[in-house]
C-alpha atoms as a PDB file:
ATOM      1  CA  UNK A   1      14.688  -7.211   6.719  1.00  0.00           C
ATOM      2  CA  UNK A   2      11.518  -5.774   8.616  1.00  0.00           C
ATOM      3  CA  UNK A   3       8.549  -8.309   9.489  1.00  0.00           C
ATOM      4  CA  UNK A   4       5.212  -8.504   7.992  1.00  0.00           C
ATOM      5  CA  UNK A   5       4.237  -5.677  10.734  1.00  0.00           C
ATOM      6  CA  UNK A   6       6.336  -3.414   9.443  1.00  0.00           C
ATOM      7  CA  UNK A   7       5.679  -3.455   6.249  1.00  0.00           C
ATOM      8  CA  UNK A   8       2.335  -2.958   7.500  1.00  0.00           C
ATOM      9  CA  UNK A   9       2.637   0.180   8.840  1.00  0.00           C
ATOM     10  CA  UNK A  10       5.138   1.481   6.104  1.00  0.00           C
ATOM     11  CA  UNK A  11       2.467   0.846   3.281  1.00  0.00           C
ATOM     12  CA  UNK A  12      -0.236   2.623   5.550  1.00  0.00           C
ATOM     13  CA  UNK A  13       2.059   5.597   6.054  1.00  0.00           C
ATOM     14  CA  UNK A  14       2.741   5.450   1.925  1.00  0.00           C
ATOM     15  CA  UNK A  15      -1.244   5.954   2.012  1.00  0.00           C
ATOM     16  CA  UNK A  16      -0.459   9.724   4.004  1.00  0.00           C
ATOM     17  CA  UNK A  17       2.858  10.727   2.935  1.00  0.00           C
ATOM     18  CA  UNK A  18       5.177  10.282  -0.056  1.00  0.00           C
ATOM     19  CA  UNK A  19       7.711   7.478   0.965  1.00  0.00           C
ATOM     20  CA  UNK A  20      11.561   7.710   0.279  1.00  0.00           C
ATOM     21  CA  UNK A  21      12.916   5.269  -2.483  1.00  0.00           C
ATOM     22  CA  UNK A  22      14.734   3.192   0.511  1.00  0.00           C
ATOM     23  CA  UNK A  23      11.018   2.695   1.993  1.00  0.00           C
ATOM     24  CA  UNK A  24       9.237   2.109  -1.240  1.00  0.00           C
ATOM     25  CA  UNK A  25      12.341  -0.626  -2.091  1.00  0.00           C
ATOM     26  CA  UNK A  26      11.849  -2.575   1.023  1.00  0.00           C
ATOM     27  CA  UNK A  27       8.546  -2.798   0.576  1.00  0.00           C
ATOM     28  CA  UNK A  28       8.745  -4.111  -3.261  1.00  0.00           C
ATOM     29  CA  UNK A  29      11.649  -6.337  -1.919  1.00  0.00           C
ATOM     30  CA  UNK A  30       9.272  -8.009   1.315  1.00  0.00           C
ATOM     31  CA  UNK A  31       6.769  -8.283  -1.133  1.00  0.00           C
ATOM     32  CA  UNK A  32       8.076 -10.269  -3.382  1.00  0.00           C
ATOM     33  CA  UNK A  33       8.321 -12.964  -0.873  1.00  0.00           C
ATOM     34  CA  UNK A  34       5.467 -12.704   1.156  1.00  0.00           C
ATOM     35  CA  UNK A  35       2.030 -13.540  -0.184  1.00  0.00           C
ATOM     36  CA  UNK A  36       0.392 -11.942   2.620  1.00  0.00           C
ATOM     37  CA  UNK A  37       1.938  -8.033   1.910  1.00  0.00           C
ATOM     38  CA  UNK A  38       1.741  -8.425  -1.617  1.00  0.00           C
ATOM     39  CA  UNK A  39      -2.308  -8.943  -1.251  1.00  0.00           C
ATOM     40  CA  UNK A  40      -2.478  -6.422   1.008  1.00  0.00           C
ATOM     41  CA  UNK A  41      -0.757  -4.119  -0.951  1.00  0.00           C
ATOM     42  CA  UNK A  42      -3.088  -4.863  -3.559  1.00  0.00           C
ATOM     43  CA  UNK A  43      -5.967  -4.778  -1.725  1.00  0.00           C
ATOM     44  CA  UNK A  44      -5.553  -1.085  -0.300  1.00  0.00           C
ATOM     45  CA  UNK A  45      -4.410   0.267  -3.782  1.00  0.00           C
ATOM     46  CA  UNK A  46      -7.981  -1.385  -5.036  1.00  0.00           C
ATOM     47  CA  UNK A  47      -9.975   0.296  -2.117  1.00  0.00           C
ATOM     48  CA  UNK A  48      -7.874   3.374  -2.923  1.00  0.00           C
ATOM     49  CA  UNK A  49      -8.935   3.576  -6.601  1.00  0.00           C
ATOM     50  CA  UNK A  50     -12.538   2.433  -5.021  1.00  0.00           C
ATOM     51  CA  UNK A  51     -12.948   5.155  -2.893  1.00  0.00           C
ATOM     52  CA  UNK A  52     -11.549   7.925  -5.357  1.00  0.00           C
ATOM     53  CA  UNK A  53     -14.371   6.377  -8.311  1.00  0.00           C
ATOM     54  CA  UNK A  54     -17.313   6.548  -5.467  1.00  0.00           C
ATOM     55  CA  UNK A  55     -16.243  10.478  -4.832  1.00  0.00           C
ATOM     56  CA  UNK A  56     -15.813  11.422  -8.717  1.00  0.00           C
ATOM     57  CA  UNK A  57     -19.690   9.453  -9.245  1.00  0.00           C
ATOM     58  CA  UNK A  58     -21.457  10.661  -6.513  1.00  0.00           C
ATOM     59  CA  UNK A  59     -20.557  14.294  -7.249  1.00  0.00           C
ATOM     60  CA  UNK A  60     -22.201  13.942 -10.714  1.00  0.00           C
END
């Protein structure tokens, strides 16, 4: 099973590319285990969703 690192860099790449379901199932599987990924996790898909509501308001 990869380390926290990995699963670092894996989520970041899911960010720029589309990830295959073997990638995307580590991830959920590391994740369920590890405090640490699972906030990060959430943490970029909140500055994701962030970022994408400053763009849509400040072209209004």
């Amino acid at each position: 099973m990869p380390n926290c690192k990995d699963i670092t860099r894996m989520t970041l790449a899911g960010e720029d590319r589309r990830l295959g379901a073997g990638a995307r199932l580590v991830i959920r599987a590391h994740c369920l285990f590890c405090t640490g990924c699972n906030n990060f996790g959430k943490q970029l898909m909140l500055m994701r969703q962030t970022a994408t509501q400053w763009r849509s308001d400040s072209q209004k």
